[in-house]
Protein backbone atom coordinates (compact mmCIF):
# COMPACT_ATOMS: atom_id res chain seq x y z
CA UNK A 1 -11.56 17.49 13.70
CA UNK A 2 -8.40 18.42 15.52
CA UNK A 3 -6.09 17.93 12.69
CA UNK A 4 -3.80 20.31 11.51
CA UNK A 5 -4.04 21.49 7.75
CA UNK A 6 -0.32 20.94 5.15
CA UNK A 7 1.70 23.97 5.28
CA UNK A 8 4.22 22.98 2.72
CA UNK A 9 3.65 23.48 -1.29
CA UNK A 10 0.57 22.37 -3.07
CA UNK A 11 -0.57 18.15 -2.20
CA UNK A 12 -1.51 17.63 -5.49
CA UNK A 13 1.35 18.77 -7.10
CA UNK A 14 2.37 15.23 -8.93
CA UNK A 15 -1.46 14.56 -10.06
CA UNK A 16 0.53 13.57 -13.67
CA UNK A 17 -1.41 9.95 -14.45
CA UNK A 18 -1.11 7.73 -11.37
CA UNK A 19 -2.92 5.11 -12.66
CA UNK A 20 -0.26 4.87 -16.02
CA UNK A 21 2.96 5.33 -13.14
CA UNK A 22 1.01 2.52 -10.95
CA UNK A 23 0.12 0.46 -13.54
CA UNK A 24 4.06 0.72 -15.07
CA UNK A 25 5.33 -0.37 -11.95
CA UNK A 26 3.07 -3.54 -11.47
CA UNK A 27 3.95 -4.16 -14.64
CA UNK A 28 8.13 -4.30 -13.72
CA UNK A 29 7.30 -6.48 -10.92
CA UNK A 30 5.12 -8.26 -12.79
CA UNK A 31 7.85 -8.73 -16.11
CA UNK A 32 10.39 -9.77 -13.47
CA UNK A 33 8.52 -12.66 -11.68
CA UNK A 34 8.18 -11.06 -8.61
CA UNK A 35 4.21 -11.87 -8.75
CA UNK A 36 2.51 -8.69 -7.61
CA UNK A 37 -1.24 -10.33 -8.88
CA UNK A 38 -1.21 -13.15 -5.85
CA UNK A 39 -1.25 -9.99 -3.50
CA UNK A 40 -2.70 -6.69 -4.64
CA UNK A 41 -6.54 -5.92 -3.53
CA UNK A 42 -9.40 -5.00 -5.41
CA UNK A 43 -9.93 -1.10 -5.66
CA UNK A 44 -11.06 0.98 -2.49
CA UNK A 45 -14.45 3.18 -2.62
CA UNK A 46 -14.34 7.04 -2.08
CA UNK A 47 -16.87 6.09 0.92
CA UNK A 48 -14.78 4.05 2.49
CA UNK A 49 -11.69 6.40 1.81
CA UNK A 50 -13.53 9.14 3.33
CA UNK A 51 -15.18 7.03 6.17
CA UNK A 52 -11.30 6.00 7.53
CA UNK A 53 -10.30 9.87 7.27
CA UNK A 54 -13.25 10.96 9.12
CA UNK A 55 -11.99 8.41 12.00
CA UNK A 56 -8.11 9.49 11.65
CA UNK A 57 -9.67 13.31 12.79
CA UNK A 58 -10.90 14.35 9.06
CA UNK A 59 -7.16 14.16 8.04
CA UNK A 60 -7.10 14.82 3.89
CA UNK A 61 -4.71 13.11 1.61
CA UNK A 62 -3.25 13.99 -1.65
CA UNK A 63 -5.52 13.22 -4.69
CA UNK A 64 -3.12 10.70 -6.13
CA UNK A 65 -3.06 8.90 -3.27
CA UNK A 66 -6.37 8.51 -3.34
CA UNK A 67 -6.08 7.87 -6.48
CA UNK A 68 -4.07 5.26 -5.90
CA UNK A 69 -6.67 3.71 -3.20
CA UNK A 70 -9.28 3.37 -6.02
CA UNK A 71 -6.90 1.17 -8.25
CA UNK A 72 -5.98 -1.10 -5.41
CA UNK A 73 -7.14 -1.14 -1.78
CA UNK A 74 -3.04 -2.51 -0.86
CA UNK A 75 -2.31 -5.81 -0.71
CA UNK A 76 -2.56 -8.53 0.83
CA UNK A 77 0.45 -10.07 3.21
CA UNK A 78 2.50 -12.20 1.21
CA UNK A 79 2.79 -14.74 4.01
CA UNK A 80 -1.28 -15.57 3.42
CA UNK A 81 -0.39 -16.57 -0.43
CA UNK A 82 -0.04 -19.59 -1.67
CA UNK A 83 1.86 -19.14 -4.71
CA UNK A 84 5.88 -16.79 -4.30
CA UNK A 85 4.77 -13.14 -4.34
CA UNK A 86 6.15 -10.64 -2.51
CA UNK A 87 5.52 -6.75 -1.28
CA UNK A 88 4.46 -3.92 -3.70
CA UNK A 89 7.22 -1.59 -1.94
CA UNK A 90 10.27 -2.24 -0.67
CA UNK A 91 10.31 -4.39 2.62
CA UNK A 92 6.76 -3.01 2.95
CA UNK A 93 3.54 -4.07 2.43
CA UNK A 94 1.09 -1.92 1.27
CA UNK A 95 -1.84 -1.06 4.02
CA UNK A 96 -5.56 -1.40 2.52
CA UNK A 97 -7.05 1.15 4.22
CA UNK A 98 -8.60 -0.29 6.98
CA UNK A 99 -4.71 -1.56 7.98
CA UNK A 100 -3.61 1.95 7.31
CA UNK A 101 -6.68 3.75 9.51
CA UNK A 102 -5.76 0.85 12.53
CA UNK A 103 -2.02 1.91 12.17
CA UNK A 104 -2.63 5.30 12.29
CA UNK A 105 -5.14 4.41 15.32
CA UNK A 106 -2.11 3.15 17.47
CA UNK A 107 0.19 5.87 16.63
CA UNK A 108 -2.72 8.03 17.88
CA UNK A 109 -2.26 5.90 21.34
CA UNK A 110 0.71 6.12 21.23
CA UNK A 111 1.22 10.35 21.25
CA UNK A 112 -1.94 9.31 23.85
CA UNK A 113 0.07 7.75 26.41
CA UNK A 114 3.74 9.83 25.89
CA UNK A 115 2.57 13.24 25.60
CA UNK A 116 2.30 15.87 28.31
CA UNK A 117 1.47 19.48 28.10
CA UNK A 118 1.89 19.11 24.03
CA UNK A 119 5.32 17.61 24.50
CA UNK A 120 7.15 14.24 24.28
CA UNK A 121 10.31 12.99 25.62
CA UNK A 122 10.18 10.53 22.79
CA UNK A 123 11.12 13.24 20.24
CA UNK A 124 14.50 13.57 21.83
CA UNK A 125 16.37 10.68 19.72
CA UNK A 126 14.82 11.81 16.49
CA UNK A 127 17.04 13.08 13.98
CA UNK A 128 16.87 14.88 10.82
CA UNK A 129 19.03 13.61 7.71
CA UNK A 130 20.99 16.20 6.53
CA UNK A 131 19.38 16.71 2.91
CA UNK A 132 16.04 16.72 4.66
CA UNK A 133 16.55 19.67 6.75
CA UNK A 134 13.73 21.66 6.91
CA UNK A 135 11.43 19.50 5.09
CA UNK A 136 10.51 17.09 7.51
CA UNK A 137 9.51 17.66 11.38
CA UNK A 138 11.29 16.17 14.06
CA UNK A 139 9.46 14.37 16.26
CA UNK A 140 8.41 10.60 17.04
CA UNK A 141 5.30 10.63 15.57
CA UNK A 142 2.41 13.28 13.93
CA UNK A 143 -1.77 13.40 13.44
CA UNK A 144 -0.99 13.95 10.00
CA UNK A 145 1.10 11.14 8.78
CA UNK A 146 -1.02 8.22 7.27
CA UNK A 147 0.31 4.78 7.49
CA UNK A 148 1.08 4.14 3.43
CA UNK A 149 2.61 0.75 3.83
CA UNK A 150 4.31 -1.54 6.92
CA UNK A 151 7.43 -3.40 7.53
CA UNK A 152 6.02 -6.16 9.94
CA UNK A 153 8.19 -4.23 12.50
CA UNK A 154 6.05 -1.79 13.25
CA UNK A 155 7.96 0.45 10.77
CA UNK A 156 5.96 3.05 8.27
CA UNK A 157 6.14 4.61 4.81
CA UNK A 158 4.06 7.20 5.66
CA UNK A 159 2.44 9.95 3.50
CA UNK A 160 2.89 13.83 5.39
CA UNK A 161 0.45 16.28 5.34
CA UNK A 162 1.92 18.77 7.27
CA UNK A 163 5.66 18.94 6.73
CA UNK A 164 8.15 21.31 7.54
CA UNK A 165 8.77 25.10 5.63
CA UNK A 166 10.90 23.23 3.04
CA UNK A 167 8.57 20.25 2.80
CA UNK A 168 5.83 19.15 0.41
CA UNK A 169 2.14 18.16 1.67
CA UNK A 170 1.67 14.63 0.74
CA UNK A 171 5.61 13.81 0.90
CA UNK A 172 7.01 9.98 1.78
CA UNK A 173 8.85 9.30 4.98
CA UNK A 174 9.69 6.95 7.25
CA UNK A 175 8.78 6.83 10.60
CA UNK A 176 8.58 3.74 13.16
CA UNK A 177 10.32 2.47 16.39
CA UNK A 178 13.47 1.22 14.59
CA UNK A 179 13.72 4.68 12.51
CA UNK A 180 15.12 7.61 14.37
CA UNK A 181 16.21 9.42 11.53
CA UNK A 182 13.35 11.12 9.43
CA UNK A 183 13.93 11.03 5.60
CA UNK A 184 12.00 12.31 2.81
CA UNK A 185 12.13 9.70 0.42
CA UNK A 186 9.70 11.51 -2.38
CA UNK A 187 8.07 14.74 -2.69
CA UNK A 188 4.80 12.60 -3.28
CA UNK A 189 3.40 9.32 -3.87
CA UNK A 190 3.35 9.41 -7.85
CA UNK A 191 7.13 10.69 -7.99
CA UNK A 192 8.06 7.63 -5.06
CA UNK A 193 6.62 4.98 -7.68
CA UNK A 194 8.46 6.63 -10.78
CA UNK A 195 11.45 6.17 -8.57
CA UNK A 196 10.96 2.32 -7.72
CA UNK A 197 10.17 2.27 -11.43
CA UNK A 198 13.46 3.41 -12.62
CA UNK A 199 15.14 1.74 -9.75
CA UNK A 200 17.30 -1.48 -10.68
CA UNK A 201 15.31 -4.74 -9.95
CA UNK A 202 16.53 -7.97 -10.75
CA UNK A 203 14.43 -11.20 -10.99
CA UNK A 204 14.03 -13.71 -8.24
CA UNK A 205 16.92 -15.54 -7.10
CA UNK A 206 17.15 -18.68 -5.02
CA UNK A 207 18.50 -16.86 -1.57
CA UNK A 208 15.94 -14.27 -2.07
CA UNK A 209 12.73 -16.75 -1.54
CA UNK A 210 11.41 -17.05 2.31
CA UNK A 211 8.73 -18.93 3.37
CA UNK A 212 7.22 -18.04 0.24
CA UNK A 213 7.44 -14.81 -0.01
CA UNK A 214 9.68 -12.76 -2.51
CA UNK A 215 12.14 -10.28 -1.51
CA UNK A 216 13.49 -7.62 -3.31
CA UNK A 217 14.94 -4.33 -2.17
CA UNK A 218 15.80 -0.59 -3.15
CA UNK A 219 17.81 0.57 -0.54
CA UNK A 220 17.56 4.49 -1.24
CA UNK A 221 13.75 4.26 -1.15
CA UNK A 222 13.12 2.91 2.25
């Protein structure tokens, strides 16, 4: 219950139709081959939502993520599919909750083990990008990030919900061991989608099938 409450403006800002942004996007992947069907999960519950916030210190998350949890509980790894498919974000997989409440469980052990008197030495490499000044704190890791999605590499989009003065509660970042620099990437989940939505994406190519699994990318959103 030790969780500290968002300080930037309003979570739920971007509640404009998640499910019609969500559903546009599958439907780009879908239109371009990238087979998002082999891999997305069937919907979350609100009691299981709520059970895996309860157990990540009764953090709260912006309704459209939520939202988002109750169309599809992530996805699974594209490696376990049999057919080409490929991650719903890019380079990242989308956690089902359970993933997302165990990721957020070892970042937990991880401020565990490195923090002293409220203070870790691993916040000394992290840096800031410019535009982001303000928005986003600077430090290694935070109770109120939730693991959104995963690289393989131990790398996170995460949702924030408690940014800096400038920030927004419920904005994207990226945090993880190969990511010193924090970025905001969206000011929330539904305005992140619109983004991949508008973003170029080509259909698959030869060179960008490995061991099954489909990769595209858009650089500027991870």
């Amino acid at each position: 219950m030790s969780e500290p409450a968002a300080n930037g403006v309003g979570a739920d800002g971007d509640l404009h139709d998640m499910k019609a942004v969500w559903d546009r996007w599958i439907s780009i992947l879908r239109r371009h081959g990238w087979g998002p069907d082999a891999v997305l999960q069937a919907p979350s519950t609100d009691a299981e939502i709520d059970a895996a916030l309860e157990k990540a210190g009764s953090l709260s998350l912006p309704a459209a993520v939520r939202e988002l949890y109750l169309l599809n509980d992530g996805q699974e790894s594209p490696s376990n599919v049999a057919n080409i498919a490929t991650n719903i974000f890019p380079g990242y997989e989308f956690l089902p909750v359970p993933k997302a409440l165990a990721a957020w469980q070892t970042w937990r052990d991880v401020r565990n083990a490195y923090t002293v008197d409220g203070e870790s030495d691993m916040d000394e490499p992290i840096t800031v990008r410019a535009s982001d000044e303000g928005k986003v704190k600077r430090v290694y890791t935070h109770p109120a990030w939730w693991p959104l999605a995963e690289d393989g590499g131990g790398n996170h989009l995460m949702v924030d919900m408690d940014p800096g003065p400038f920030g927004t509660a419920g904005q994207i970042i990226i945090a993880g061991p190969d990511e010193d620099e924090r970025r905001v990437l969206a000011p929330g989940i539904v305005q992140y989608i619109e983004a991949l939505a508008a973003a170029e994406l080509n259909s698959p190519q030869e060179d960008a099938m490995s061991d099954g699994v489909a990769w595209w990318d858009a650089p500027g959103l991870r």
